[in-house]
N, C-alpha and C. Protein backbone atom coordinates (compact mmCIF):
# COMPACT_ATOMS: atom_id res chain seq x y z
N UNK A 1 14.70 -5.39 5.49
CA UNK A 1 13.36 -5.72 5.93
C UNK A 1 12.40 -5.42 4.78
N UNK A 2 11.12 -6.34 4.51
CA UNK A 2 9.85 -5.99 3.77
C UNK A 2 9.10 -5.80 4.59
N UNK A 3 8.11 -5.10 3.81
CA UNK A 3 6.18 -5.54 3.83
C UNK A 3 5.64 -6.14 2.68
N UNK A 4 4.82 -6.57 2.57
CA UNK A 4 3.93 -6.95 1.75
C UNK A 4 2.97 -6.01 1.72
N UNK A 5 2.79 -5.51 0.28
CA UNK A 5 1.46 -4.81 0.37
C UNK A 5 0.38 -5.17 -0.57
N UNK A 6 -0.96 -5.30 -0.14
CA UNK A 6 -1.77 -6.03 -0.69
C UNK A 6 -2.67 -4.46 -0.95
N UNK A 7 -3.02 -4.06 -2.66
CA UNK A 7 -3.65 -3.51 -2.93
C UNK A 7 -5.61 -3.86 -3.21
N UNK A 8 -6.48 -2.85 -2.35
CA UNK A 8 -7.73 -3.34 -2.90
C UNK A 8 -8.49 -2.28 -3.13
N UNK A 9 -9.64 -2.31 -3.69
CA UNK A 9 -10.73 -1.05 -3.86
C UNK A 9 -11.38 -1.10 -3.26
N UNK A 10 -12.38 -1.71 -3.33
CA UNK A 10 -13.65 -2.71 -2.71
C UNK A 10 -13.24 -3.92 -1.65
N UNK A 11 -13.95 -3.52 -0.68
CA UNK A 11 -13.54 -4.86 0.09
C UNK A 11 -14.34 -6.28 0.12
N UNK A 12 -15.45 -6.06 -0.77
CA UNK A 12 -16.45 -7.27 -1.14
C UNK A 12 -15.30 -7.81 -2.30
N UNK A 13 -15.02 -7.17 -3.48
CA UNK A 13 -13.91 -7.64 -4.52
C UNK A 13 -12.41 -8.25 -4.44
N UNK A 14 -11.97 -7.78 -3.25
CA UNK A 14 -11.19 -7.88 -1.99
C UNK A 14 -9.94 -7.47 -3.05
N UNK A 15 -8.43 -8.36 -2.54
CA UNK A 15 -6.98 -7.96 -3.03
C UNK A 15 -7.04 -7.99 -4.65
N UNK A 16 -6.22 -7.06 -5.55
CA UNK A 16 -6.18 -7.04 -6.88
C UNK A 16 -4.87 -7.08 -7.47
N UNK A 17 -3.62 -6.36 -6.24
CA UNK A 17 -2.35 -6.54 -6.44
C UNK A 17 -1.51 -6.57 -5.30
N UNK A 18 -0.50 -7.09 -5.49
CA UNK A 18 0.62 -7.04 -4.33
C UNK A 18 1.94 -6.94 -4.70
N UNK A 19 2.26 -6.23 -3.89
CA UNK A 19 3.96 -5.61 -4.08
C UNK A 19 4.50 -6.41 -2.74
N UNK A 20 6.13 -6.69 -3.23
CA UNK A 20 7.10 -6.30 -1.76
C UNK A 20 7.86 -5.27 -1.92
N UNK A 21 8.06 -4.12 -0.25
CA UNK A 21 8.89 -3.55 -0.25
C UNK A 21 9.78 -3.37 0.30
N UNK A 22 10.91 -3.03 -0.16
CA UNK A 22 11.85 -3.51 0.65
C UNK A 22 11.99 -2.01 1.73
N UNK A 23 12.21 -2.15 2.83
CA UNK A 23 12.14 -1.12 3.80
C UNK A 23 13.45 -0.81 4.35
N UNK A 24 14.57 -0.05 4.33
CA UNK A 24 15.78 0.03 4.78
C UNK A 24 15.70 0.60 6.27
N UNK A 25 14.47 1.66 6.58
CA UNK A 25 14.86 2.08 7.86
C UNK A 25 13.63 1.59 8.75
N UNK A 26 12.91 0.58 8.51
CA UNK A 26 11.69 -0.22 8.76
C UNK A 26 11.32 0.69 10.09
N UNK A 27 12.09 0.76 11.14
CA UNK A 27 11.51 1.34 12.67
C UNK A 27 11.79 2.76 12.88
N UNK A 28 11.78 3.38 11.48
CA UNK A 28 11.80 5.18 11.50
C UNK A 28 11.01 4.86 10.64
N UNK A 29 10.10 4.76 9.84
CA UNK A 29 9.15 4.46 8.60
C UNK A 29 7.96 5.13 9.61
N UNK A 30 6.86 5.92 8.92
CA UNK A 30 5.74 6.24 9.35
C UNK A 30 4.77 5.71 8.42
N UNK A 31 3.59 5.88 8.28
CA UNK A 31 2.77 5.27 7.61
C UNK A 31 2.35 6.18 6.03
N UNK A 32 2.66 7.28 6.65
CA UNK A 32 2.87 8.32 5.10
C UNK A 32 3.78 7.75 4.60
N UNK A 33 4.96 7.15 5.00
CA UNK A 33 6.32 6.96 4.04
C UNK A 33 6.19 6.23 3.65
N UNK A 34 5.41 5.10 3.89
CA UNK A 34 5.44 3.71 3.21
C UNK A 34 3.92 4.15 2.35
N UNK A 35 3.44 5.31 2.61
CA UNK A 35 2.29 5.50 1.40
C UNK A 35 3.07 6.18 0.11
N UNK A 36 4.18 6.48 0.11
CA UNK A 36 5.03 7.20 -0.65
C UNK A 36 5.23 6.05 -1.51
N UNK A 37 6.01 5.03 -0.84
CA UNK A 37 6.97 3.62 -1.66
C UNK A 37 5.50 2.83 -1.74
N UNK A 38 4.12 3.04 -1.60
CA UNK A 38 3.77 2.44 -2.39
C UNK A 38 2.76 2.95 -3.58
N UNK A 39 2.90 4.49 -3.63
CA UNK A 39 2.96 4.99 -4.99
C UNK A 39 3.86 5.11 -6.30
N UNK A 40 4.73 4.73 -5.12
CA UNK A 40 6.37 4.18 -6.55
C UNK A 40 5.88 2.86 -7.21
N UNK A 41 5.69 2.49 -6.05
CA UNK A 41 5.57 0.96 -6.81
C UNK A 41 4.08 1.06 -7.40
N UNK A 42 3.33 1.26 -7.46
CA UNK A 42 2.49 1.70 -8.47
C UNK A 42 2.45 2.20 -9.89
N UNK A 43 3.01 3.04 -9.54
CA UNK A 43 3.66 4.08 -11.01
C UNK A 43 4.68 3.05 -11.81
N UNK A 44 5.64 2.21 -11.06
CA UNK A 44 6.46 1.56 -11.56
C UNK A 44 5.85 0.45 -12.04
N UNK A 45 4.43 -0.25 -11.75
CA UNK A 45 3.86 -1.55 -12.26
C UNK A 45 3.31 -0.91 -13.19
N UNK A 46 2.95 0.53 -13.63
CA UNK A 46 1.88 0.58 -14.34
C UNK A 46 2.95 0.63 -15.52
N UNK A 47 3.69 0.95 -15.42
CA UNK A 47 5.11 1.15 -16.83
C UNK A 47 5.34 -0.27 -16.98
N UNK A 48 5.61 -1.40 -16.16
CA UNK A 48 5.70 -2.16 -16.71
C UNK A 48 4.72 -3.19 -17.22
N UNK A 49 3.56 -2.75 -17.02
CA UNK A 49 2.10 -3.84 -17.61
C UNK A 49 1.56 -2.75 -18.80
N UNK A 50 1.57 -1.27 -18.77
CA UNK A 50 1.00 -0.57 -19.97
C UNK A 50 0.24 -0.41 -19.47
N UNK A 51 -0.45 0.04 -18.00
CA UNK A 51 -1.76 -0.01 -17.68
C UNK A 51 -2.25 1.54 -17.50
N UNK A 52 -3.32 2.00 -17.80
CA UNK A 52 -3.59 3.58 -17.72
C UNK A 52 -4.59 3.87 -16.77
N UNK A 53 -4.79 3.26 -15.85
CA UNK A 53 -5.49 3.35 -14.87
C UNK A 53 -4.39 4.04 -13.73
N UNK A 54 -5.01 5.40 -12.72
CA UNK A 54 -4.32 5.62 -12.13
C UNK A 54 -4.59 5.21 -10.53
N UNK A 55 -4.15 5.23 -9.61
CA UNK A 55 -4.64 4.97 -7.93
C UNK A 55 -4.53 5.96 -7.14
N UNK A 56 -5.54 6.16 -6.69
CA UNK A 56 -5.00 7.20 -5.39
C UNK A 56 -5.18 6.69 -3.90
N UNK A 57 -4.34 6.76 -3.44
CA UNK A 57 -4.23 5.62 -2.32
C UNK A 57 -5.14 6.53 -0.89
N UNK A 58 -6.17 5.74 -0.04
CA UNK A 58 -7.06 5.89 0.78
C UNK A 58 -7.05 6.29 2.14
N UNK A 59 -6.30 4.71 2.65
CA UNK A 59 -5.63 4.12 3.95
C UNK A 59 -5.50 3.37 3.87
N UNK A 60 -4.28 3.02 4.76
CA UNK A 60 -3.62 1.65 5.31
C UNK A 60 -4.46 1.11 6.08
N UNK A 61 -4.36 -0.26 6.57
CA UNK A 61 -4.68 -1.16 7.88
C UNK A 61 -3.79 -2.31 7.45
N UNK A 62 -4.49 -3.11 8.76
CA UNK A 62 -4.05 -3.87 9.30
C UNK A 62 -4.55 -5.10 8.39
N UNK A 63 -5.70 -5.33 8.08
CA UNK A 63 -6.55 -6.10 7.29
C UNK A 63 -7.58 -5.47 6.53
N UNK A 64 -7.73 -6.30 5.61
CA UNK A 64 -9.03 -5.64 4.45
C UNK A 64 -10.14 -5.26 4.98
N UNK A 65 -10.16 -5.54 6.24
CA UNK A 65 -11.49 -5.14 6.68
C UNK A 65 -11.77 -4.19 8.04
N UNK A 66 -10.45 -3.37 8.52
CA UNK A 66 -9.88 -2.69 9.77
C UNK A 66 -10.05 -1.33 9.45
N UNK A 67 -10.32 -1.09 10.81
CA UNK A 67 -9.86 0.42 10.40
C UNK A 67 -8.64 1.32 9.66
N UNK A 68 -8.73 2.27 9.20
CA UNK A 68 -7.30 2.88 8.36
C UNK A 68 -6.63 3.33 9.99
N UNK A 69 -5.03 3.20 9.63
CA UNK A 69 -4.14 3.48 10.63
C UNK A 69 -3.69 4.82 10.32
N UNK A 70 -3.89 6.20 11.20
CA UNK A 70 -2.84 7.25 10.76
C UNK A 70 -2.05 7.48 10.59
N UNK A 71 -2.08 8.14 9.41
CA UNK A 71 -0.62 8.80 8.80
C UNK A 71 0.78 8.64 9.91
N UNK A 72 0.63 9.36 10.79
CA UNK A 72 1.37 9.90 11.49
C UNK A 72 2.09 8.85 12.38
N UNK A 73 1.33 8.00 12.39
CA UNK A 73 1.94 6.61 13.18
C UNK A 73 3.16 5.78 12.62
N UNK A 74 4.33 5.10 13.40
CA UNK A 74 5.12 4.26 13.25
C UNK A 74 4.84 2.98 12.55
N UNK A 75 5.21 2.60 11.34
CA UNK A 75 5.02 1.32 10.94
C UNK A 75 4.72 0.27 11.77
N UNK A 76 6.03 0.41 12.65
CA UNK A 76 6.60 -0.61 13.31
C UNK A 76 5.57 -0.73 14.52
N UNK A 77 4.75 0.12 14.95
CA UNK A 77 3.98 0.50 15.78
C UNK A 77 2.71 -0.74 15.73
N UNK A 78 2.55 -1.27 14.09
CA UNK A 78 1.06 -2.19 14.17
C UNK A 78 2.11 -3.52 13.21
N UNK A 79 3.11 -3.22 12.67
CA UNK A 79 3.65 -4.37 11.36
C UNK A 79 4.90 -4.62 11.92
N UNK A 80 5.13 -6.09 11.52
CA UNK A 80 6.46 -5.92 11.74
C UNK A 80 7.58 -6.66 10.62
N UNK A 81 8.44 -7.49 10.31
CA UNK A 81 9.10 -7.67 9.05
C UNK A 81 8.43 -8.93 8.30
N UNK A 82 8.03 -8.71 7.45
CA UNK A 82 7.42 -9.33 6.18
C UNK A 82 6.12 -9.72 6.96
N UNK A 83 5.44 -8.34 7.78
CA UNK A 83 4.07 -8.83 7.63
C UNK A 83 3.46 -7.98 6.49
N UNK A 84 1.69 -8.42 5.96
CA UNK A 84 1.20 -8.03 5.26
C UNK A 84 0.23 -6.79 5.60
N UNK A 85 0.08 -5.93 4.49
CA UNK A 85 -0.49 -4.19 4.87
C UNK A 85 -1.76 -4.36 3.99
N UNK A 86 -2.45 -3.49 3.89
CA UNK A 86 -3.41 -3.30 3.43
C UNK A 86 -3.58 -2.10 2.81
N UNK A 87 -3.99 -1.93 1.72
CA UNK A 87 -4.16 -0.45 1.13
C UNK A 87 -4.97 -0.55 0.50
N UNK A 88 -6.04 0.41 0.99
CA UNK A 88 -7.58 0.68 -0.15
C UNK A 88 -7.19 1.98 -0.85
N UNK A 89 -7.51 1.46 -2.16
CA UNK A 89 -7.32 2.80 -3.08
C UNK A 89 -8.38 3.42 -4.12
N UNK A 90 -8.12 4.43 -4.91
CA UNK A 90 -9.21 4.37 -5.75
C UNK A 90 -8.88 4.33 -7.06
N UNK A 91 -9.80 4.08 -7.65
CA UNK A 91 -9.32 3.86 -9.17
C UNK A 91 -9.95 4.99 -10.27
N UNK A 92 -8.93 5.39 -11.03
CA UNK A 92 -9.56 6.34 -11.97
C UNK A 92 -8.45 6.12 -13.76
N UNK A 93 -9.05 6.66 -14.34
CA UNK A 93 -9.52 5.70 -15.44
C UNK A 93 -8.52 7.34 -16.44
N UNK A 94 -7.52 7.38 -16.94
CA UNK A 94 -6.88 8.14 -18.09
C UNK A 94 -7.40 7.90 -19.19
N UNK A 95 -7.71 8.92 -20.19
CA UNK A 95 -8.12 8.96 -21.23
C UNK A 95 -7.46 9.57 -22.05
């Protein structure tokens, strides 16, 4: 099973990146865990573009423009296989 995850900052600027992930235990997944795999995949795009900008991730939803879903909640609870997530993050800048 995937998600799609659509990274944004700003929601006037709206999506800036998107990952798929692949999810092995999709309906034991909480919403922290998939905030985990998508700091991997972060860390892992930034090695492969050279980019020195870091993210710190916000909340999830449902859409760019929803409320954040808690931590503590079941994926499977609001998403289901290869739908799309939402993650507002922030951006900060390595020197």
């Amino acid at each position: 099973m995937i998600i799609y995850c659509h990274l944004f900052i700003d929601k006037a600027k709206g999506i800036f990146q998107t990952f798929k992930i692949p999810l092995p235990n999709f309906y034991h997944i909480h919403i922290l865990d998939i905030k985990t795999l998508i700091e991997k995949e972060i860390e892992a795009s930034k090695k492969r573009e050279n980019v020195t900008a870091d993210y710190a991730i916000q909340y999830i939803s449902k859409t760019i423009h929803s409320k954040s879903i808690s931590d503590s909640i079941k994926l499977s609870t609001f998403f289901n296989n290869k739908d799309d997530i939402f993650c507002c993050v922030s951006k900060y800048i390595n020197n």
